[in-house]
C-alpha atoms as a PDB file:
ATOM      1  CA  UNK A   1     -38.918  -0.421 -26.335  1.00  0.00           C
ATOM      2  CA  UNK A   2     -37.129  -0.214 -23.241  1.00  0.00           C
ATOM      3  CA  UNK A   3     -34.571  -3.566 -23.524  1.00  0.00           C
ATOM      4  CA  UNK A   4     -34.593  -6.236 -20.977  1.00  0.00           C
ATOM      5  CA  UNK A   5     -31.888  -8.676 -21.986  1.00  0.00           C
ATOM      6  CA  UNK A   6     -31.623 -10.589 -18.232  1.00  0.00           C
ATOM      7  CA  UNK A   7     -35.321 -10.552 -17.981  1.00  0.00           C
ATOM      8  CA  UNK A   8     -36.091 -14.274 -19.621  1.00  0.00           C
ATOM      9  CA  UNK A   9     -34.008 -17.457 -18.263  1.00  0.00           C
ATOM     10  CA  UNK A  10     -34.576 -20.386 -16.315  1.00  0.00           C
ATOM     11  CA  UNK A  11     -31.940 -20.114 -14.155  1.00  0.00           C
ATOM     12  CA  UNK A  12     -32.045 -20.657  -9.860  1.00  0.00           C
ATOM     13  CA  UNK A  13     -32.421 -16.464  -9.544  1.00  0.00           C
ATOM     14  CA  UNK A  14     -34.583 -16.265 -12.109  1.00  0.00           C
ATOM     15  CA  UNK A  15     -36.878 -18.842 -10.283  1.00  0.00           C
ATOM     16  CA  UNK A  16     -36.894 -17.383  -7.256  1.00  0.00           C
ATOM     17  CA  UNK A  17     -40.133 -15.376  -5.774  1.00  0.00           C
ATOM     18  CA  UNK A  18     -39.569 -11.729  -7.213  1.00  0.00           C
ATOM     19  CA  UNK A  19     -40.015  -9.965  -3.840  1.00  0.00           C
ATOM     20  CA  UNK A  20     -37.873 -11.949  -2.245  1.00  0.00           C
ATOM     21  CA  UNK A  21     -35.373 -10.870  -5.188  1.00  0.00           C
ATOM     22  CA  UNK A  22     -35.921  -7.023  -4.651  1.00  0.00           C
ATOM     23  CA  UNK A  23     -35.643  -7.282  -0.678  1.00  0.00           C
ATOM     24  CA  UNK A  24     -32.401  -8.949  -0.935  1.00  0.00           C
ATOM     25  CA  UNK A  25     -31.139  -6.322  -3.549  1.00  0.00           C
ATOM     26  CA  UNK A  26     -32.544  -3.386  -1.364  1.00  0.00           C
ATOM     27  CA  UNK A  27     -30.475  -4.765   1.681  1.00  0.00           C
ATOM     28  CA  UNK A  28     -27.593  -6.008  -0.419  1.00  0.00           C
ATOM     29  CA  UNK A  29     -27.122  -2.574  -1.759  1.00  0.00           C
ATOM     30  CA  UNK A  30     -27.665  -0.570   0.964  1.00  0.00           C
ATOM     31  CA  UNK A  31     -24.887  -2.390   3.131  1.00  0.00           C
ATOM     32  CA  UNK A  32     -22.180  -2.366   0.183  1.00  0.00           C
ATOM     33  CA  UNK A  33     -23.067   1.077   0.061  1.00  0.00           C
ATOM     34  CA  UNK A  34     -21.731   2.011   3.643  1.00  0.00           C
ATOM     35  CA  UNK A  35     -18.818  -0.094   3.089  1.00  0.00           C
ATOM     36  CA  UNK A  36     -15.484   1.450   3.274  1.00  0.00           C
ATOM     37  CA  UNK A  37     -12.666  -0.608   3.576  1.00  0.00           C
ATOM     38  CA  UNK A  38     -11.055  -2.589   0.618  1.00  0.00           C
ATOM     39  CA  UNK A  39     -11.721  -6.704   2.016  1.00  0.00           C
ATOM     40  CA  UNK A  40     -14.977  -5.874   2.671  1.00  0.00           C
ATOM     41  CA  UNK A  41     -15.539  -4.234  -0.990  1.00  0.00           C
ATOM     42  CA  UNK A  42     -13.290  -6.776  -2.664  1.00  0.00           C
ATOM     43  CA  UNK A  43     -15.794  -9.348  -0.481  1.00  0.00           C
ATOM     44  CA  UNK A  44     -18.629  -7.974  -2.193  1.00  0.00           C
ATOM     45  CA  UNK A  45     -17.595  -7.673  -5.482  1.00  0.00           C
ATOM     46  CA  UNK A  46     -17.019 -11.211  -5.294  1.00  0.00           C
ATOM     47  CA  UNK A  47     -20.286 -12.294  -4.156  1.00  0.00           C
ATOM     48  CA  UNK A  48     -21.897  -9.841  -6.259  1.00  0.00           C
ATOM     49  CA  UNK A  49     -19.931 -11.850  -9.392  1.00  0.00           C
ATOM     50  CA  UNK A  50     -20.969 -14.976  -7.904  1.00  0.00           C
ATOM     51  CA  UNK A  51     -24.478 -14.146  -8.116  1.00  0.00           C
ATOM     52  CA  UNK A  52     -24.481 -12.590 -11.491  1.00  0.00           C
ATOM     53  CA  UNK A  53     -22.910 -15.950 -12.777  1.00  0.00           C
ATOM     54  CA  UNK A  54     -25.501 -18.241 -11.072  1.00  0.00           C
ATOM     55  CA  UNK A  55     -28.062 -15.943 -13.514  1.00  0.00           C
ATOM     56  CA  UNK A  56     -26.682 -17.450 -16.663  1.00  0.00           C
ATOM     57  CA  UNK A  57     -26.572 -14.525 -18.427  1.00  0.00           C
ATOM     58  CA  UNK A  58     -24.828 -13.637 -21.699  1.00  0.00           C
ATOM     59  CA  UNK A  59     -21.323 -12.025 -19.970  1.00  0.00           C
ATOM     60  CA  UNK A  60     -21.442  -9.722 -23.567  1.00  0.00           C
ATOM     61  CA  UNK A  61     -24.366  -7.704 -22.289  1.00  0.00           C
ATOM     62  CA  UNK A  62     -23.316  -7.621 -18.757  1.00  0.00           C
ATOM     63  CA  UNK A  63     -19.935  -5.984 -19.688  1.00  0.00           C
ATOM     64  CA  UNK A  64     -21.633  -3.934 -21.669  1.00  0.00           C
ATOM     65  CA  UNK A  65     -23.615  -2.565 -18.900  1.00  0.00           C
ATOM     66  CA  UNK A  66     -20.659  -2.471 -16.926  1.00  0.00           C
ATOM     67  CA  UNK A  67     -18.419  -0.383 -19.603  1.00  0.00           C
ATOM     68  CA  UNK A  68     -21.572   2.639 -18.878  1.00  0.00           C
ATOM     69  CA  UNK A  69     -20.691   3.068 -15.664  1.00  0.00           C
ATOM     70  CA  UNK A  70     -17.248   2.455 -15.383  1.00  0.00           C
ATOM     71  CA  UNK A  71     -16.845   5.128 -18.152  1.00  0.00           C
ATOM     72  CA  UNK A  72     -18.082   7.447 -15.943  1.00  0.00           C
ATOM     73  CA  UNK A  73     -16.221   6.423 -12.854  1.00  0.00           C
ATOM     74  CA  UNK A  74     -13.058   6.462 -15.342  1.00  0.00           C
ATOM     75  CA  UNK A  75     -13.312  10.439 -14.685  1.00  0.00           C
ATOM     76  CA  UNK A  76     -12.957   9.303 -10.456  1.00  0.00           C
ATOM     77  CA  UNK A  77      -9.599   8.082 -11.721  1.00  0.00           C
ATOM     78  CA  UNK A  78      -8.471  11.314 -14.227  1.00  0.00           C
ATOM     79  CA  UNK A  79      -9.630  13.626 -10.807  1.00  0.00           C
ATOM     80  CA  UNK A  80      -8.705  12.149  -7.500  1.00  0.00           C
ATOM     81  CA  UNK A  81      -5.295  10.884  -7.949  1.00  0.00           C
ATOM     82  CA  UNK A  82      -4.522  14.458  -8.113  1.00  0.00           C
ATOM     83  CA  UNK A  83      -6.752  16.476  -5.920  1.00  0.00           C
ATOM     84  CA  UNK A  84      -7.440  13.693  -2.591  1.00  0.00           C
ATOM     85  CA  UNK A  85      -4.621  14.765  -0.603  1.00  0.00           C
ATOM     86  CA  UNK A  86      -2.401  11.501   1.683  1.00  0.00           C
ATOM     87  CA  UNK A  87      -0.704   8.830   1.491  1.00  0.00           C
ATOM     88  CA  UNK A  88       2.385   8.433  -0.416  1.00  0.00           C
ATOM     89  CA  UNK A  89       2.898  11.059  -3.195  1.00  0.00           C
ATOM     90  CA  UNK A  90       4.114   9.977  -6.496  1.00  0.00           C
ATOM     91  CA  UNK A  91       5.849  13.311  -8.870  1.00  0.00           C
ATOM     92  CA  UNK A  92       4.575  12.709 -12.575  1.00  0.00           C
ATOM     93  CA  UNK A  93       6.014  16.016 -14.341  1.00  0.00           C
ATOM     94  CA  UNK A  94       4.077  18.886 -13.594  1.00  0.00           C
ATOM     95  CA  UNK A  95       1.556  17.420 -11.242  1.00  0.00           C
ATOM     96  CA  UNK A  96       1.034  14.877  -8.234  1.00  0.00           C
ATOM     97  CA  UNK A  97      -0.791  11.785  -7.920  1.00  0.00           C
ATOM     98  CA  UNK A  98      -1.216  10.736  -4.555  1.00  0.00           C
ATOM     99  CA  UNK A  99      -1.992   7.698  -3.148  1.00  0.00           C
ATOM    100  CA  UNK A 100      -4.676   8.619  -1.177  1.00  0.00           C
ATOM    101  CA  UNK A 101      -6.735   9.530  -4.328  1.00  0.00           C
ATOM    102  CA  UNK A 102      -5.423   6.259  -6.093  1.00  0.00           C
ATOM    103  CA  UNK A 103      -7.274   4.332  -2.592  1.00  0.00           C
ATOM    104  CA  UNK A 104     -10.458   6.755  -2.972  1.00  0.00           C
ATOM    105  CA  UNK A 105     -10.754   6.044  -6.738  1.00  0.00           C
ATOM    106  CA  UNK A 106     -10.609   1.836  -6.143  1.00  0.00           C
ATOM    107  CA  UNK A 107     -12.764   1.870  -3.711  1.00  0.00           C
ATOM    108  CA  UNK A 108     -15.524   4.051  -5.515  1.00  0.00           C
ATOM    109  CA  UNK A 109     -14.694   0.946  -8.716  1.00  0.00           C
ATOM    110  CA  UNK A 110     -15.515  -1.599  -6.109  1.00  0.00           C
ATOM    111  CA  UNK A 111     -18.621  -0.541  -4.887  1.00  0.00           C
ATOM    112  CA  UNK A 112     -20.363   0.498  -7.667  1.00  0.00           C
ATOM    113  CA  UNK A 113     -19.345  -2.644  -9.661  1.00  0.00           C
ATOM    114  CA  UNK A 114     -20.542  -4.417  -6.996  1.00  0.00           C
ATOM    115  CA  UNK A 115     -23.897  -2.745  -6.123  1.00  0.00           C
ATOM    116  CA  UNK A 116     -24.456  -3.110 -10.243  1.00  0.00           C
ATOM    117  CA  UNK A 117     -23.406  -6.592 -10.565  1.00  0.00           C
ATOM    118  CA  UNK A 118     -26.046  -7.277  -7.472  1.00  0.00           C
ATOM    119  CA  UNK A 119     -28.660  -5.052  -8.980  1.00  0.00           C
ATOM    120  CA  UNK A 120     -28.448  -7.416 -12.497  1.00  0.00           C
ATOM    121  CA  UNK A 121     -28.509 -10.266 -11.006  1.00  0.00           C
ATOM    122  CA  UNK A 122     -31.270  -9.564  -8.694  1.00  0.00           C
ATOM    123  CA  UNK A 123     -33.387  -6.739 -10.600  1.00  0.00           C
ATOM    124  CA  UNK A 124     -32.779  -7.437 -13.767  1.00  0.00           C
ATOM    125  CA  UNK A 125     -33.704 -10.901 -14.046  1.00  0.00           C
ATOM    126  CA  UNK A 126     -37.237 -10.236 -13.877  1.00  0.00           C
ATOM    127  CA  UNK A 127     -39.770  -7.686 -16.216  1.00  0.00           C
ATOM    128  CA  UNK A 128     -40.402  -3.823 -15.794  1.00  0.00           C
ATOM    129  CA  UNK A 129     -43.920  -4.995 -15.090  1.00  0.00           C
ATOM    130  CA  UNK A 130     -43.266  -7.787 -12.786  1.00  0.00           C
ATOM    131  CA  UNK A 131     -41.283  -5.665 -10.587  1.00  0.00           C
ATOM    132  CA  UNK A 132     -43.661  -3.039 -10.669  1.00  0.00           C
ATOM    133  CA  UNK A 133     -46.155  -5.777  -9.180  1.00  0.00           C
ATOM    134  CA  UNK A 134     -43.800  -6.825  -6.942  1.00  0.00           C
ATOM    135  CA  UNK A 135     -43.132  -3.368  -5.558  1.00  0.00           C
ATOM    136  CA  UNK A 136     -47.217  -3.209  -4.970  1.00  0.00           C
ATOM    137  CA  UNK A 137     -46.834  -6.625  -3.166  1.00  0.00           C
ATOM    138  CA  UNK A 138     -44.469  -5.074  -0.912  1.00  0.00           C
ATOM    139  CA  UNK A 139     -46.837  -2.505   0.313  1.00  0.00           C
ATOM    140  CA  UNK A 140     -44.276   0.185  -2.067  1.00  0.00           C
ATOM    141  CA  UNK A 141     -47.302   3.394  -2.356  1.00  0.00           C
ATOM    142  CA  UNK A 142     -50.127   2.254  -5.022  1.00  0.00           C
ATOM    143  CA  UNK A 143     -49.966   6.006  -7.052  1.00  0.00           C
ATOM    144  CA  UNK A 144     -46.154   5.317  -7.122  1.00  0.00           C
ATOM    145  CA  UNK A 145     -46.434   1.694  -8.424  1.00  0.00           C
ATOM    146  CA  UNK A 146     -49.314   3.127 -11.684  1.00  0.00           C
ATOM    147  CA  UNK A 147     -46.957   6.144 -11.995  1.00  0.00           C
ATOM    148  CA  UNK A 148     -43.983   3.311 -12.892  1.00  0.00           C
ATOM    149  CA  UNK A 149     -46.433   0.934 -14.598  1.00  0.00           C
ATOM    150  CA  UNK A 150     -47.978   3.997 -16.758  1.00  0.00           C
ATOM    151  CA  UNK A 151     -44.694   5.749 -17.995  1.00  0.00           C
ATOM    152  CA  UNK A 152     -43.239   2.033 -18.464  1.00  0.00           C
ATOM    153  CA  UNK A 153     -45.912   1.415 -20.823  1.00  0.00           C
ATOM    154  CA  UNK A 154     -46.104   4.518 -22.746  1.00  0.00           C
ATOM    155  CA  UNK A 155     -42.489   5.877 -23.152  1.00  0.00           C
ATOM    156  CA  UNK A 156     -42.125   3.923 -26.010  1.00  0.00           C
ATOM    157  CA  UNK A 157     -45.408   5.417 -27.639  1.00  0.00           C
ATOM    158  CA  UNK A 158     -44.100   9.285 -26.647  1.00  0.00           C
ATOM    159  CA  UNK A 159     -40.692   8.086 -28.282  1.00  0.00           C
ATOM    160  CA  UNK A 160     -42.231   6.785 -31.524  1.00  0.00           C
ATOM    161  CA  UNK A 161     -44.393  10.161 -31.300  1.00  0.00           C
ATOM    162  CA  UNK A 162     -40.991  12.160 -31.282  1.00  0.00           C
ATOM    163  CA  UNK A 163     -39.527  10.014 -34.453  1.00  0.00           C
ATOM    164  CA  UNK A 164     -42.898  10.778 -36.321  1.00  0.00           C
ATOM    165  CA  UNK A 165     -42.478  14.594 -35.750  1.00  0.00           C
ATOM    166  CA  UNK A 166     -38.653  14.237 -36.698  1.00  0.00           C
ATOM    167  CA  UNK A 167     -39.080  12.282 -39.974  1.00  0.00           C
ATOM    168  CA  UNK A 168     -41.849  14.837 -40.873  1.00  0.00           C
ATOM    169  CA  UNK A 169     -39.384  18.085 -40.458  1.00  0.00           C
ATOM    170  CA  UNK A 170     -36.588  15.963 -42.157  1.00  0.00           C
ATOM    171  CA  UNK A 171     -39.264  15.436 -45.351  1.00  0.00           C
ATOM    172  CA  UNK A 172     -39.705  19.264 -45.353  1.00  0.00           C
ATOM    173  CA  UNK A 173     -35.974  19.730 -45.848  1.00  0.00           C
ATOM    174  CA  UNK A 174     -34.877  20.459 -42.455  1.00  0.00           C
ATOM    175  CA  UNK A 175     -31.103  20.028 -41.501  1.00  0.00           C
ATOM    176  CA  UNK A 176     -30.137  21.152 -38.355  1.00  0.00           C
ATOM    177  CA  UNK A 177     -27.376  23.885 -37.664  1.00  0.00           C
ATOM    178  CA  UNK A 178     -26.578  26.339 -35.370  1.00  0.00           C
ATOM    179  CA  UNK A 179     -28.554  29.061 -36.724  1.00  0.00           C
ATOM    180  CA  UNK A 180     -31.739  30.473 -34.969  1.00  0.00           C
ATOM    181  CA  UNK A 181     -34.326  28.743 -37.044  1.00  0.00           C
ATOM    182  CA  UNK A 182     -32.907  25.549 -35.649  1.00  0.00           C
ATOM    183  CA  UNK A 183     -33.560  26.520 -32.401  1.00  0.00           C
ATOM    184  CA  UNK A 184     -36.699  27.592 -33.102  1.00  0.00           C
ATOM    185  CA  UNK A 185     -37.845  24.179 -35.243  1.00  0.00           C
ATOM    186  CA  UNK A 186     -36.467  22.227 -32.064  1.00  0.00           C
ATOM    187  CA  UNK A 187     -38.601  24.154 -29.397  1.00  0.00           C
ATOM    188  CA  UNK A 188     -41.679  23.605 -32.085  1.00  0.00           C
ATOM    189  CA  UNK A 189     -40.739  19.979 -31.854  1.00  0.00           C
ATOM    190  CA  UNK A 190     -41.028  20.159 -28.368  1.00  0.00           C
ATOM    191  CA  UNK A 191     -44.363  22.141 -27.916  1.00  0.00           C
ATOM    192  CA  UNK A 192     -45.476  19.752 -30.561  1.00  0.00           C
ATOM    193  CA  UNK A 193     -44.703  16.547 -28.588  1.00  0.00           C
ATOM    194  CA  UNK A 194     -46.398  17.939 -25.602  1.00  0.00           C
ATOM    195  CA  UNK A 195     -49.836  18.715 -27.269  1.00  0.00           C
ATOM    196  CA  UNK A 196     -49.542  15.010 -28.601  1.00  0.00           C
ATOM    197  CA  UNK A 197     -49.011  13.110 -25.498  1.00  0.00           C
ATOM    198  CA  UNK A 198     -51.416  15.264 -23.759  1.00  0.00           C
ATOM    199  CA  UNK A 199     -53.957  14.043 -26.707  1.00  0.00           C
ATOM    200  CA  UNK A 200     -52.520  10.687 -26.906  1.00  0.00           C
ATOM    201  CA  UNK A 201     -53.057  10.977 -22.605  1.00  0.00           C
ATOM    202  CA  UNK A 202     -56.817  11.889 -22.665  1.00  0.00           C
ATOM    203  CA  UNK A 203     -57.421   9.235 -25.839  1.00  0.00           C
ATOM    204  CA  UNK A 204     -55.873   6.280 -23.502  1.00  0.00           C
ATOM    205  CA  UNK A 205     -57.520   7.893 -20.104  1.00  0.00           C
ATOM    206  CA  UNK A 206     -60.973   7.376 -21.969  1.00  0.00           C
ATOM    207  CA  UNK A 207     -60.089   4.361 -23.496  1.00  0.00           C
ATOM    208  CA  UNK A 208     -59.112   2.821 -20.052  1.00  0.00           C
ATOM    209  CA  UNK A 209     -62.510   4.129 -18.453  1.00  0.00           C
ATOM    210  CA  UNK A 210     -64.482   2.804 -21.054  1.00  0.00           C
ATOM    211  CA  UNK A 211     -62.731  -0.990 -20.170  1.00  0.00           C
ATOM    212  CA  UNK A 212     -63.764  -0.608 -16.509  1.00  0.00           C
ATOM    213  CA  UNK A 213     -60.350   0.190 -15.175  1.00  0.00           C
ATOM    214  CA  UNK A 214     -60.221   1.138 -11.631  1.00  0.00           C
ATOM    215  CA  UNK A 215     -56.850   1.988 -10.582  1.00  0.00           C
ATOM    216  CA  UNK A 216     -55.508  -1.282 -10.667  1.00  0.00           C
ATOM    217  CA  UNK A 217     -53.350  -3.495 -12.863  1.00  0.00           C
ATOM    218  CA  UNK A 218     -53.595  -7.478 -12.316  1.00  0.00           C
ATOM    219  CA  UNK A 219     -50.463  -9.300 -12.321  1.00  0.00           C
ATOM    220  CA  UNK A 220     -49.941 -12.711 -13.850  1.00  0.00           C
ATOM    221  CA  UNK A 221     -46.777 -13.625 -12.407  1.00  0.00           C
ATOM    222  CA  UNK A 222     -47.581 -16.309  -9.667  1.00  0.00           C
ATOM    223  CA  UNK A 223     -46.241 -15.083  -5.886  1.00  0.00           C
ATOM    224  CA  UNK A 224     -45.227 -18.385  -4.521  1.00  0.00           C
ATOM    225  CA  UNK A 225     -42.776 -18.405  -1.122  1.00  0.00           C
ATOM    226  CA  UNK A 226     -41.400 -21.503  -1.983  1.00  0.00           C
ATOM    227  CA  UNK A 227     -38.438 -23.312   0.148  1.00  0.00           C
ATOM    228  CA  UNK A 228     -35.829 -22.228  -2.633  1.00  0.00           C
ATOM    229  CA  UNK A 229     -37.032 -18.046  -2.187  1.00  0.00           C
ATOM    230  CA  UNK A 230     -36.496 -18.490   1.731  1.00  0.00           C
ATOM    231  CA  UNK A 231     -32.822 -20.102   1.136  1.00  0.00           C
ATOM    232  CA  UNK A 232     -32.093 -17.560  -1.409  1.00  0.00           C
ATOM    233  CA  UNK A 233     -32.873 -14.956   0.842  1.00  0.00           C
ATOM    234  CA  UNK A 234     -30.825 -16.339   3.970  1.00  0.00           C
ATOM    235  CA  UNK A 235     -27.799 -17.193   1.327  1.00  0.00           C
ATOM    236  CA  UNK A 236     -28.081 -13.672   0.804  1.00  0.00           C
ATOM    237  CA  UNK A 237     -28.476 -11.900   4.420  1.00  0.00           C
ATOM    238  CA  UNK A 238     -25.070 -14.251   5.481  1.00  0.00           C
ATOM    239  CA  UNK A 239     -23.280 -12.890   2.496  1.00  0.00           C
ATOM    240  CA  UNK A 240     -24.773  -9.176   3.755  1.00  0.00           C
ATOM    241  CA  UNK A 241     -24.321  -9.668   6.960  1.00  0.00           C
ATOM    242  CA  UNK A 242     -19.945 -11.081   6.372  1.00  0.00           C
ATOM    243  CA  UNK A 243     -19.450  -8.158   4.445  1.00  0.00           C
ATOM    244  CA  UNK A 244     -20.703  -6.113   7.307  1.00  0.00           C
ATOM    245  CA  UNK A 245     -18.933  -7.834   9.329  1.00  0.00           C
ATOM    246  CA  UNK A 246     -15.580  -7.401   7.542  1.00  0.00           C
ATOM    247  CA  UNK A 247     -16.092  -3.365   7.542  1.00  0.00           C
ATOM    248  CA  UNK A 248     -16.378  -3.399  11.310  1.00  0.00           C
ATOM    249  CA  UNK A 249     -13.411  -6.059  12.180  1.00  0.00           C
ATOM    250  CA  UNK A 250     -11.047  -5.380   9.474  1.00  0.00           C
ATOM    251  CA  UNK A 251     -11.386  -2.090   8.030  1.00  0.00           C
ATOM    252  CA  UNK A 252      -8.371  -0.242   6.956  1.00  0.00           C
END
């Protein structure tokens, strides 16, 4: 199953109307994104925290999140220091670091920390399924919205289909090496998971025929534009529309 640890709380976010949620994290995003300058980055990454702590969420699971991406951005910090050329230039043996690439490499931290923390707060609080009806509610392409709701519901089954397959080799006395039958067992293991889903695909398109269905999946999440959504959402826009702001007025 795919995990969704923010999904359940009672918290203020987590009471607030889901589209209202994904609007704010759409514009949110988008405006951190085009951000440059380090008080309007540091701005966001504050709000961003803000937000993320008004979720009451367990902090464990959040920095766990966190430590994914910033493992990857850790390369940012092994790379540019030493190739993005300005600034002050500090000698370290053999090689450079320059401060230019130090800037780049905090900057690139900020914004994706933020944009993340946003995207938790905002996204994460709520079901695969309930934002898939909320995406329908906000006009997001119908074949695009089944497409999510589909492969949402049956990656686990396609996963469990691929364990199956595995355990059965494994029985047989499989270990895997780098020898040519290996590679040859794997690509089996691959043709073989392909002529199962497409079984397992026809089985469930049948199945869903037979039970009337029509292209549509009902949602019981209730839609309500309450007072709290609409505050949410203008708490939000100000916070957007300082850190915009701060890039224009104070970038450096």
């Amino acid at each position: 199953m795919i995990e969704e640890p923010f999904a359940t709380g009672n918290s203020a976010v987590h009471n607030i109307d889901p589209r209202f949620r994904v609007i704010a994290a759409v514009v949110y995003s988008f405006a951190v994104a085009l951000c440059y300058g380090f008080v309007p980055l540091i701005t966001a990454f504050a709000v961003s925290a803000v937000s993320l702590l008004m979720c009451r969420v367990s902090l464990k699971k959040v920095l766990k999140q966190l430590a994914l991406v910033n493992g990857f951005i850790l390369l940012f910090w092994i790379v540019l220091p030493l190739t993005y050329p300005g600034g002050a230039t500090y000698p370290l043996g053999p090689v450079t670091i320059h401060q230019a690439g130090i800037a780049f490499a905090a900057k690139i931290t900020l914004k994706s920390n933020a944009i993340l923390m946003a995207l938790i707060a905002f996204i994460a609080t709520m079901t695969l399924a309930t934002l898939g009806h909320t995406l329908g509610r906000l006009k997001v392409p119908e074949k695009l919205v089944f497409l999510l709701m589909i492969t949402y519901r049956y990656v686990f089954v396609i996963a469990q289909e691929y364990q199956k397959i595995i355990k059965s080799i494994k029985i047989r006395g499989f270990r895997p090496k780098t020898t040519l039958h290996t590679y040859k067992t794997f690509a089996y293991v691959v043709g073989m998971l392909l002529i199962r889903a497409s079984e397992r695909a026809d089985r469930v398109y049948n199945a869903m025929r037979c039970r009337g269905f029509k292209g549509t999946y009902y949602s019981l999440t209730d839609f309500q534009a309450d007072a709290g959504s609409w505050i949410f959402l203008i708490i939000v826009f100000g916070a957007t529309t300082a850190v915009v702001a701060l890039e224009i007025f104070l970038r450096f």
